[in-house]
ModelCIF file with pLDDT and N, C-alpha, C, O atoms, coordinates in Angstrom:
data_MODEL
#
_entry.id   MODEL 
#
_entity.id                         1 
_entity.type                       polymer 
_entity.pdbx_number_of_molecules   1 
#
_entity_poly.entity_id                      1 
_entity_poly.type                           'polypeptide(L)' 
_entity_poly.nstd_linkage                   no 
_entity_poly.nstd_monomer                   no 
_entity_poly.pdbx_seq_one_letter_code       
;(UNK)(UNK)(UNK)(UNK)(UNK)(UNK)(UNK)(UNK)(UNK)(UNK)(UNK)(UNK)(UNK)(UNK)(UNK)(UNK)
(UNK)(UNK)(UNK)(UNK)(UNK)(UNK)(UNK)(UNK)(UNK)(UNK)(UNK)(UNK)(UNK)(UNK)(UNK)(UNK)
(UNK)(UNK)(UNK)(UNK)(UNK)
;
_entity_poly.pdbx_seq_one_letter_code_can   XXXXXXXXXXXXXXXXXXXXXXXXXXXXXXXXXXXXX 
_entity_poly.pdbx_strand_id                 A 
#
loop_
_entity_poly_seq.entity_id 
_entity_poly_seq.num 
_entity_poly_seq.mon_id 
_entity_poly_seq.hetero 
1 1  UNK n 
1 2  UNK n 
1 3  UNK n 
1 4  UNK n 
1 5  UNK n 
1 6  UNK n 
1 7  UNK n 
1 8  UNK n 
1 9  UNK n 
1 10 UNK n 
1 11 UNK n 
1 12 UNK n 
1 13 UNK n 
1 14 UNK n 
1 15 UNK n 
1 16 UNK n 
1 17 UNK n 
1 18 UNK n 
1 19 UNK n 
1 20 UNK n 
1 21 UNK n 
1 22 UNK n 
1 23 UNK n 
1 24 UNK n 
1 25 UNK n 
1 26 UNK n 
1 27 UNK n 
1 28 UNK n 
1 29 UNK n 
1 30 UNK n 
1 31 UNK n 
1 32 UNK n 
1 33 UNK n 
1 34 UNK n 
1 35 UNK n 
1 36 UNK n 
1 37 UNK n 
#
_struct_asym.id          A 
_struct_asym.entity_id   1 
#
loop_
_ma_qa_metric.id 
_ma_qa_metric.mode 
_ma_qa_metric.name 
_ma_qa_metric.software_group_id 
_ma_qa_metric.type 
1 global pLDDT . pLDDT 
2 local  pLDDT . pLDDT 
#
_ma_qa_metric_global.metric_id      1 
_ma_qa_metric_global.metric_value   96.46 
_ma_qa_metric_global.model_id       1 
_ma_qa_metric_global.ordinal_id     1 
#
loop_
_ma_qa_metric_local.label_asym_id 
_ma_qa_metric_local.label_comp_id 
_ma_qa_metric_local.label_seq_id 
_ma_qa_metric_local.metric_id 
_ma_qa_metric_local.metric_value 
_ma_qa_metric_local.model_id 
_ma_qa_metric_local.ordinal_id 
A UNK 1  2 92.00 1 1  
A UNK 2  2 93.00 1 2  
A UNK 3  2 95.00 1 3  
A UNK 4  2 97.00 1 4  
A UNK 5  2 97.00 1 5  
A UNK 6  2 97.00 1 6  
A UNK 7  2 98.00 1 7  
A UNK 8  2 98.00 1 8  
A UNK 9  2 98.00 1 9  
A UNK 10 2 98.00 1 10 
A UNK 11 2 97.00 1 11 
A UNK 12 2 92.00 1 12 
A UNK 13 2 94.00 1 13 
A UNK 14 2 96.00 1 14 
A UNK 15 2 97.00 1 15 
A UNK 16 2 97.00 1 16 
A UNK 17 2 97.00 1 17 
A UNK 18 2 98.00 1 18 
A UNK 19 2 98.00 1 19 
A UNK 20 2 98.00 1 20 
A UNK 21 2 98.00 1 21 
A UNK 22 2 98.00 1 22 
A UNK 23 2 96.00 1 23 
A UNK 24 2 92.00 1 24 
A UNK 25 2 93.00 1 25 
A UNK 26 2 94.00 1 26 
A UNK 27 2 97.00 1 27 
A UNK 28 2 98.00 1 28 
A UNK 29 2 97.00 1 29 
A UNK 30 2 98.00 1 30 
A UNK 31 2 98.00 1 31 
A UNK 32 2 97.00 1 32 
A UNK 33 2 97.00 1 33 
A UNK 34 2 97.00 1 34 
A UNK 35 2 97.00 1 35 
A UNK 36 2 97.00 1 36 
A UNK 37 2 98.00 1 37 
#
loop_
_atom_site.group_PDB 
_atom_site.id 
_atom_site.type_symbol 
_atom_site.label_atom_id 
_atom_site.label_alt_id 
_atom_site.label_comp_id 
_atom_site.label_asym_id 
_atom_site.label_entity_id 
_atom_site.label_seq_id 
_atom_site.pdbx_PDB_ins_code 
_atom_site.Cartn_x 
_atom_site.Cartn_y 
_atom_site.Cartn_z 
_atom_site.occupancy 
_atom_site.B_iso_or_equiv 
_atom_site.pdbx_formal_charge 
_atom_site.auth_seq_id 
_atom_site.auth_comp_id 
_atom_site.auth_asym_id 
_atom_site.auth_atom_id 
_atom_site.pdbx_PDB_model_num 
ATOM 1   N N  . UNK A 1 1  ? 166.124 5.777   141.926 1.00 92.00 ? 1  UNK A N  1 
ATOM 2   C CA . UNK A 1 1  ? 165.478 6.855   141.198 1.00 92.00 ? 1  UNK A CA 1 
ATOM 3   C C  . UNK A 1 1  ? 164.472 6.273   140.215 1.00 92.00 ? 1  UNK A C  1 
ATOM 4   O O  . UNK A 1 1  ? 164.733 5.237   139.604 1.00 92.00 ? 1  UNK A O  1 
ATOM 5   N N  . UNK A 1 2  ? 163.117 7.045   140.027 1.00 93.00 ? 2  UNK A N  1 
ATOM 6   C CA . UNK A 1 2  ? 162.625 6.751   139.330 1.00 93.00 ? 2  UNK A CA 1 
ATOM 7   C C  . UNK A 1 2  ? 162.223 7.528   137.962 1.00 93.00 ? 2  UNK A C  1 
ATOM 8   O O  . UNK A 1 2  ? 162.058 8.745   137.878 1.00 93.00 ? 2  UNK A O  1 
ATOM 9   N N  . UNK A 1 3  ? 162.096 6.561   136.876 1.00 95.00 ? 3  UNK A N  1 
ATOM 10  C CA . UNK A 1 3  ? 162.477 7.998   135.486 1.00 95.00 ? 3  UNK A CA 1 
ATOM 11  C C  . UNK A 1 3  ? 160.667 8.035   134.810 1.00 95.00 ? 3  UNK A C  1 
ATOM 12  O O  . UNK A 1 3  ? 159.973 8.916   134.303 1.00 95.00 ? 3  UNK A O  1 
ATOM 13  N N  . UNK A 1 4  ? 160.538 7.133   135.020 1.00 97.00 ? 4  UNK A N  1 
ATOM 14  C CA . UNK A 1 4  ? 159.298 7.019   134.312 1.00 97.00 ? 4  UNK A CA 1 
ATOM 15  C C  . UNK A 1 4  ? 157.607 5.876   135.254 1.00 97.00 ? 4  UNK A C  1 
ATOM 16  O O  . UNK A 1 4  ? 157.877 4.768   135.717 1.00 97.00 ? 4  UNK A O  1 
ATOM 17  N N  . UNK A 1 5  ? 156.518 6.274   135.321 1.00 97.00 ? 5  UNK A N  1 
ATOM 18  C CA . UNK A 1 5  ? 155.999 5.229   135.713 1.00 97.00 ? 5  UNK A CA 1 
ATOM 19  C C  . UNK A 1 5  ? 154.620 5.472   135.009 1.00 97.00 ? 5  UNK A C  1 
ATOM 20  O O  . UNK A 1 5  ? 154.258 6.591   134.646 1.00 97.00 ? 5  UNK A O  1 
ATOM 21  N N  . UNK A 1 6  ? 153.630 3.941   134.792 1.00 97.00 ? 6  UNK A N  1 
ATOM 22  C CA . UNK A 1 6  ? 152.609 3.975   133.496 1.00 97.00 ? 6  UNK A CA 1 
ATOM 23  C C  . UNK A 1 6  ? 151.970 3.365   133.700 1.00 97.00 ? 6  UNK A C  1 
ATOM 24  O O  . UNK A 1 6  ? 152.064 2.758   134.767 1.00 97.00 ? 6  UNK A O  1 
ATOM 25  N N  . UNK A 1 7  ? 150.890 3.115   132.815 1.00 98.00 ? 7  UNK A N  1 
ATOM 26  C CA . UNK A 1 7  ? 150.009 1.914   132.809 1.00 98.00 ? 7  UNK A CA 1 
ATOM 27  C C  . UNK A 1 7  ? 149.643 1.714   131.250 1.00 98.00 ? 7  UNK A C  1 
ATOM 28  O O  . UNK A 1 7  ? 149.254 2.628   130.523 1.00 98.00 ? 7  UNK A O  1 
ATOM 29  N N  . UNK A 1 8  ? 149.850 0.229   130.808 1.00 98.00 ? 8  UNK A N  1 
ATOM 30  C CA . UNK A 1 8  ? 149.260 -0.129  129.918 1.00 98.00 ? 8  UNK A CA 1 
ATOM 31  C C  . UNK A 1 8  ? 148.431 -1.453  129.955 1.00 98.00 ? 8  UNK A C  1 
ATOM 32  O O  . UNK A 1 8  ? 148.432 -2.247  130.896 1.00 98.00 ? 8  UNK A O  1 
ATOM 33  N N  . UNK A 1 9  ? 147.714 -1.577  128.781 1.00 98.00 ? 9  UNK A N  1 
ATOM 34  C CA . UNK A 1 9  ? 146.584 -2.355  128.514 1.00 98.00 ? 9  UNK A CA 1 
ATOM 35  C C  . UNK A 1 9  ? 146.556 -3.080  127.374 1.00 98.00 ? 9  UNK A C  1 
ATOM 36  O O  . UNK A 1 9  ? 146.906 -2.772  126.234 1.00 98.00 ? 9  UNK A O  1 
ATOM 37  N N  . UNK A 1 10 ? 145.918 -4.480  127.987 1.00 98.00 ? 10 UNK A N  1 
ATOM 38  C CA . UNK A 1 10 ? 146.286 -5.855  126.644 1.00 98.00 ? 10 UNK A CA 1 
ATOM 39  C C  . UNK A 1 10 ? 144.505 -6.455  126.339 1.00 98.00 ? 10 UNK A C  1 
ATOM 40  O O  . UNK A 1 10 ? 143.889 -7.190  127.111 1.00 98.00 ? 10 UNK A O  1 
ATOM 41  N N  . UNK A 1 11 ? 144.098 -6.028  125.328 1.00 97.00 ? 11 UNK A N  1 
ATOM 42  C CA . UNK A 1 11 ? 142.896 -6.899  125.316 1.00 97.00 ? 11 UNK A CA 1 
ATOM 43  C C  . UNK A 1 11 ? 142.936 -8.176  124.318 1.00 97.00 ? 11 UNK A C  1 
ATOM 44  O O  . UNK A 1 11 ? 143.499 -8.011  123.235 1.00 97.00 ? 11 UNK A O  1 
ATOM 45  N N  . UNK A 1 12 ? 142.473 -9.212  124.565 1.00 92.00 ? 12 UNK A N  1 
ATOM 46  C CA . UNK A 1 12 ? 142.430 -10.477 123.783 1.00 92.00 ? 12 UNK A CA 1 
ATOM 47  C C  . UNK A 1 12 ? 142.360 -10.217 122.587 1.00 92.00 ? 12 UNK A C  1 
ATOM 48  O O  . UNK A 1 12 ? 141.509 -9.420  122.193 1.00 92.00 ? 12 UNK A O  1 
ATOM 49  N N  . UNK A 1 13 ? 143.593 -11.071 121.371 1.00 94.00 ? 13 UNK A N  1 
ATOM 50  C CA . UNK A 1 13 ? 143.835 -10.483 120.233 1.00 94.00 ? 13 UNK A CA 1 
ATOM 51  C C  . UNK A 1 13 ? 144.540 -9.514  120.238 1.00 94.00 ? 13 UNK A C  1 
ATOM 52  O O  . UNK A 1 13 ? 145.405 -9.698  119.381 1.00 94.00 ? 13 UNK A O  1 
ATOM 53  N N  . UNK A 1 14 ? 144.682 -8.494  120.758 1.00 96.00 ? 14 UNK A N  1 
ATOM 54  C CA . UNK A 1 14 ? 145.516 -7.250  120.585 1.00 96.00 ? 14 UNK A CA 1 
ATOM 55  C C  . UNK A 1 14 ? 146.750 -7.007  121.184 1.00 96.00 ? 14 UNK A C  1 
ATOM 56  O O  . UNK A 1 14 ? 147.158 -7.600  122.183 1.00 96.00 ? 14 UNK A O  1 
ATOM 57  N N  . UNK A 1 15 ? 147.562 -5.820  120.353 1.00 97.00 ? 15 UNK A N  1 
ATOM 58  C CA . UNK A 1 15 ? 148.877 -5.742  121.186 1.00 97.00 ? 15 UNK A CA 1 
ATOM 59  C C  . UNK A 1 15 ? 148.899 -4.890  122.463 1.00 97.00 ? 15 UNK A C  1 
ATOM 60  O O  . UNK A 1 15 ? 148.027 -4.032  122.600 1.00 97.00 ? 15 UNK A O  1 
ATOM 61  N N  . UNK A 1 16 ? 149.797 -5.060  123.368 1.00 97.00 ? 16 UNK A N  1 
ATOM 62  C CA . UNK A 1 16 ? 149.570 -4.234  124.752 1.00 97.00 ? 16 UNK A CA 1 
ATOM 63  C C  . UNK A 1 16 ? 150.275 -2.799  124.212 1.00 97.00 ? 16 UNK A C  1 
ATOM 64  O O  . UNK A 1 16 ? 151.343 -2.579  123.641 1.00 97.00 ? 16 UNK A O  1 
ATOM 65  N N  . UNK A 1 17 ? 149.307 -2.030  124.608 1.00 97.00 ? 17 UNK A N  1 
ATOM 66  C CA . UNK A 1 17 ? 149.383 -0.379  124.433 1.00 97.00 ? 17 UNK A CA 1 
ATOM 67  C C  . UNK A 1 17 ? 149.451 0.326   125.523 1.00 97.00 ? 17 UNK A C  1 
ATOM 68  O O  . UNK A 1 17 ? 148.980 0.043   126.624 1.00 97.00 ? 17 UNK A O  1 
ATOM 69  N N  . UNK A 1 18 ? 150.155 1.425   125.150 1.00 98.00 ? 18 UNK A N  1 
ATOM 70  C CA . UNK A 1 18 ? 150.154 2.744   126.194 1.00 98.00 ? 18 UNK A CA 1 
ATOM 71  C C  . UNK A 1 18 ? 148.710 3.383   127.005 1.00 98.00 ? 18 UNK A C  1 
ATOM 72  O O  . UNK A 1 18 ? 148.188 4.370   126.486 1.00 98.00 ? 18 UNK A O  1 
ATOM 73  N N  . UNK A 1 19 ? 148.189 2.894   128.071 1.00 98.00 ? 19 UNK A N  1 
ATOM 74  C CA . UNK A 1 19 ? 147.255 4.105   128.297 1.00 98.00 ? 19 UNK A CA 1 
ATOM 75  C C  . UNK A 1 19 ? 147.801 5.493   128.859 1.00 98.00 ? 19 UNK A C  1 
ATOM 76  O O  . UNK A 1 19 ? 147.436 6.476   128.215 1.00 98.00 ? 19 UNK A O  1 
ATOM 77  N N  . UNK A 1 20 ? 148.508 5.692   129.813 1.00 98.00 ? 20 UNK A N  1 
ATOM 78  C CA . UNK A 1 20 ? 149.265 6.521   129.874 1.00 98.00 ? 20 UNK A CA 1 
ATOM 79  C C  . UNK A 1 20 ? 150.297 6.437   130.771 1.00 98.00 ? 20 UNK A C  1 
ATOM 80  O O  . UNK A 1 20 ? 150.523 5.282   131.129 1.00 98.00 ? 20 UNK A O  1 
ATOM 81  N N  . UNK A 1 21 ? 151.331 7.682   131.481 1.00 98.00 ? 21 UNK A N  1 
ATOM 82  C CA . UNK A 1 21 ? 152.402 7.520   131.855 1.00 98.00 ? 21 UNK A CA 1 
ATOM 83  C C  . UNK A 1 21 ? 152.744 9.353   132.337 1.00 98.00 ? 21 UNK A C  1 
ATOM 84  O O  . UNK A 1 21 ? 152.324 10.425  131.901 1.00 98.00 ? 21 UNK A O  1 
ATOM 85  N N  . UNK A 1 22 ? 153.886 8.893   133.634 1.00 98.00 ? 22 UNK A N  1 
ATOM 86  C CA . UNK A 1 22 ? 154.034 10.568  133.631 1.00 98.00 ? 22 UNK A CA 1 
ATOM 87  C C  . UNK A 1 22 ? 155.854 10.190  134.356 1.00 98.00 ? 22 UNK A C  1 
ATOM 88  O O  . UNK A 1 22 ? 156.310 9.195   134.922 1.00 98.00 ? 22 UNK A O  1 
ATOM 89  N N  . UNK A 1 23 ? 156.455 11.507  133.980 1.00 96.00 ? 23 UNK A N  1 
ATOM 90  C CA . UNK A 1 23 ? 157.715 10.898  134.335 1.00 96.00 ? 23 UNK A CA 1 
ATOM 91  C C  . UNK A 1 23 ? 157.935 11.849  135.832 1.00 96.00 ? 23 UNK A C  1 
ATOM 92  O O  . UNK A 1 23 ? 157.161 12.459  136.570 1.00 96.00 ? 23 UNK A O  1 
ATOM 93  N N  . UNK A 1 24 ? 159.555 11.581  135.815 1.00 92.00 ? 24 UNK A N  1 
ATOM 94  C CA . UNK A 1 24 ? 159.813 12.427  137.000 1.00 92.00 ? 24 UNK A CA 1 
ATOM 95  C C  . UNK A 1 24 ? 159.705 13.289  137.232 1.00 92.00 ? 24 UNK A C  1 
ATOM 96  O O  . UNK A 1 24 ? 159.660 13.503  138.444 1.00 92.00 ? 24 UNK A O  1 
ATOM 97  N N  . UNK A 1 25 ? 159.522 14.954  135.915 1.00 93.00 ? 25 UNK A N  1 
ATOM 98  C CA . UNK A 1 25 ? 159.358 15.867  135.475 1.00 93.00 ? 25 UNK A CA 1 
ATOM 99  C C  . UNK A 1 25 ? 157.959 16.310  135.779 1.00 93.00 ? 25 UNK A C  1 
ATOM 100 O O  . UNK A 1 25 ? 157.739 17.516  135.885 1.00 93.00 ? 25 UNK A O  1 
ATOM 101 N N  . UNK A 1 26 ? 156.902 15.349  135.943 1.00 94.00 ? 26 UNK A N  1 
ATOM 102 C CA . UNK A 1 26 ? 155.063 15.484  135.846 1.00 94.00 ? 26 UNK A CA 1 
ATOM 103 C C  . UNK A 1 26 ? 154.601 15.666  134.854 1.00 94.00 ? 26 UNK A C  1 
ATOM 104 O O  . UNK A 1 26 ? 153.508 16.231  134.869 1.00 94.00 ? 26 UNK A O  1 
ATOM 105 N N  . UNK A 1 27 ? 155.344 15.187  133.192 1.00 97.00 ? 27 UNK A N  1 
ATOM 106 C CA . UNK A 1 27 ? 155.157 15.757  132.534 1.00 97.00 ? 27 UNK A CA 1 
ATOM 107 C C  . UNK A 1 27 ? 154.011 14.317  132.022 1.00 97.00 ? 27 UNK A C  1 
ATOM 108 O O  . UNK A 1 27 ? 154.472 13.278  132.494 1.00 97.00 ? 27 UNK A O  1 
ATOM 109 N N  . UNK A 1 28 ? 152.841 14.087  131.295 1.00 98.00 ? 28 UNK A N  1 
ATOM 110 C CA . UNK A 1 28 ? 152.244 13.071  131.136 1.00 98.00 ? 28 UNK A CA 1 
ATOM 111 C C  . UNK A 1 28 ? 152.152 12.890  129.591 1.00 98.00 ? 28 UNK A C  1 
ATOM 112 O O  . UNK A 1 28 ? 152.816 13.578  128.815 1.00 98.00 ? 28 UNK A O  1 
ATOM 113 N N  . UNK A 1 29 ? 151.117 11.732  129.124 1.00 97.00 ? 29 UNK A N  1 
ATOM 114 C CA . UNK A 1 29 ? 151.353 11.276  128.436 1.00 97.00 ? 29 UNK A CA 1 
ATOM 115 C C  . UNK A 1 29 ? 149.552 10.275  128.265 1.00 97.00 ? 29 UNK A C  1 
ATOM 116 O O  . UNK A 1 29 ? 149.087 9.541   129.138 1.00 97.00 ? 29 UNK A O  1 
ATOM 117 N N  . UNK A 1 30 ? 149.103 10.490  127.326 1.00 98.00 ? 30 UNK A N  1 
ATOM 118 C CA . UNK A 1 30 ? 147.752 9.629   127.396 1.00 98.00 ? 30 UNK A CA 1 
ATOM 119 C C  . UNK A 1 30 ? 147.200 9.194   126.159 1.00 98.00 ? 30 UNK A C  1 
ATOM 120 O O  . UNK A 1 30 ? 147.088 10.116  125.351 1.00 98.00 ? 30 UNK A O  1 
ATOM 121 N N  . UNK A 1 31 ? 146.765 7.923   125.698 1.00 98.00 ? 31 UNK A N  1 
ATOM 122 C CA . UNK A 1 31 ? 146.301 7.226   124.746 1.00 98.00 ? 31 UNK A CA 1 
ATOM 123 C C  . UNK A 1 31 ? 145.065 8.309   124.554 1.00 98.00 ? 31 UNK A C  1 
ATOM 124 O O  . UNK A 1 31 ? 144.235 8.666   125.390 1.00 98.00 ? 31 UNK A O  1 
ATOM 125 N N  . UNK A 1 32 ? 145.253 8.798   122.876 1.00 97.00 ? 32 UNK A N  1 
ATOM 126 C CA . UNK A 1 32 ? 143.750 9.352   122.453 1.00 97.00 ? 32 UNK A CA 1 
ATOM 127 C C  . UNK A 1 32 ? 142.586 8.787   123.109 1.00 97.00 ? 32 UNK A C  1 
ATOM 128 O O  . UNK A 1 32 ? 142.325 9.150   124.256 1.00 97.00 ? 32 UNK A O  1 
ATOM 129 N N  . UNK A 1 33 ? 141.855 7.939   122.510 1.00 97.00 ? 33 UNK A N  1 
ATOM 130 C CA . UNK A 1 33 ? 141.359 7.216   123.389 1.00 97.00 ? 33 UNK A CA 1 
ATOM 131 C C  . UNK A 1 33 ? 140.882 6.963   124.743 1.00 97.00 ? 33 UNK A C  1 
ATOM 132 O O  . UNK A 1 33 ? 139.934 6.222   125.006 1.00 97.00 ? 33 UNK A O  1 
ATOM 133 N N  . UNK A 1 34 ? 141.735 7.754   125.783 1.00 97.00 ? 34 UNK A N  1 
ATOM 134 C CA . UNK A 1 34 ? 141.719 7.518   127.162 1.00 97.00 ? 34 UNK A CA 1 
ATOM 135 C C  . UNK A 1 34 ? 141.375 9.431   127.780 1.00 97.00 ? 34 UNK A C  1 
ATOM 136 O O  . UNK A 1 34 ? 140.728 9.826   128.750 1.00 97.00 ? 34 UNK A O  1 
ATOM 137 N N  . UNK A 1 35 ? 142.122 10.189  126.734 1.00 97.00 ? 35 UNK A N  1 
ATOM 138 C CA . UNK A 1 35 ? 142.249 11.593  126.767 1.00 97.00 ? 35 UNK A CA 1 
ATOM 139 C C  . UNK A 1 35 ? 140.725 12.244  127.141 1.00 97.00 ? 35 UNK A C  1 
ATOM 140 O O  . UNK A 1 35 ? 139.765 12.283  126.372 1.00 97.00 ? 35 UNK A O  1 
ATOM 141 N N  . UNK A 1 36 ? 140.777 12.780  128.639 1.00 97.00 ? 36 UNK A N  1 
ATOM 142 C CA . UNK A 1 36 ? 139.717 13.618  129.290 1.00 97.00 ? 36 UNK A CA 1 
ATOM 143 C C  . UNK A 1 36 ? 138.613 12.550  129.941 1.00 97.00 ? 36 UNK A C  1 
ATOM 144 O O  . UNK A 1 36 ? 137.490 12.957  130.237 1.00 97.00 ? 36 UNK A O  1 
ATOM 145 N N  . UNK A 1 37 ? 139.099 10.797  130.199 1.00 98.00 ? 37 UNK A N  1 
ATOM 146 C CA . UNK A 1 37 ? 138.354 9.952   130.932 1.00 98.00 ? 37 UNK A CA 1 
ATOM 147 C C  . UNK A 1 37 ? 139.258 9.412   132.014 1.00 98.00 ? 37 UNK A C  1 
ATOM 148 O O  . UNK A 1 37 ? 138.823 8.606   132.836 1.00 98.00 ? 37 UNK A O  1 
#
């Protein structure tokens, strides 16, 4: 089973962050940032 699946992102210097994610539900999830691209 799967509960959750995502993608995040590491740029040089920085910590690895959420871009987004959606679970088993379809319910999602998206870095401001990333929201409507």
């Amino acid at each position: 089973r799967i509960y959750t699946m995502g993608w995040y992102r590491q740029a040089p210097g920085k910590q690895r962050e959420l871009v987004a994610d959606i679970n088993s539900g379809d319910s999602t999830n998206y870095a401001d940032s990333v929201k409507g691209r």
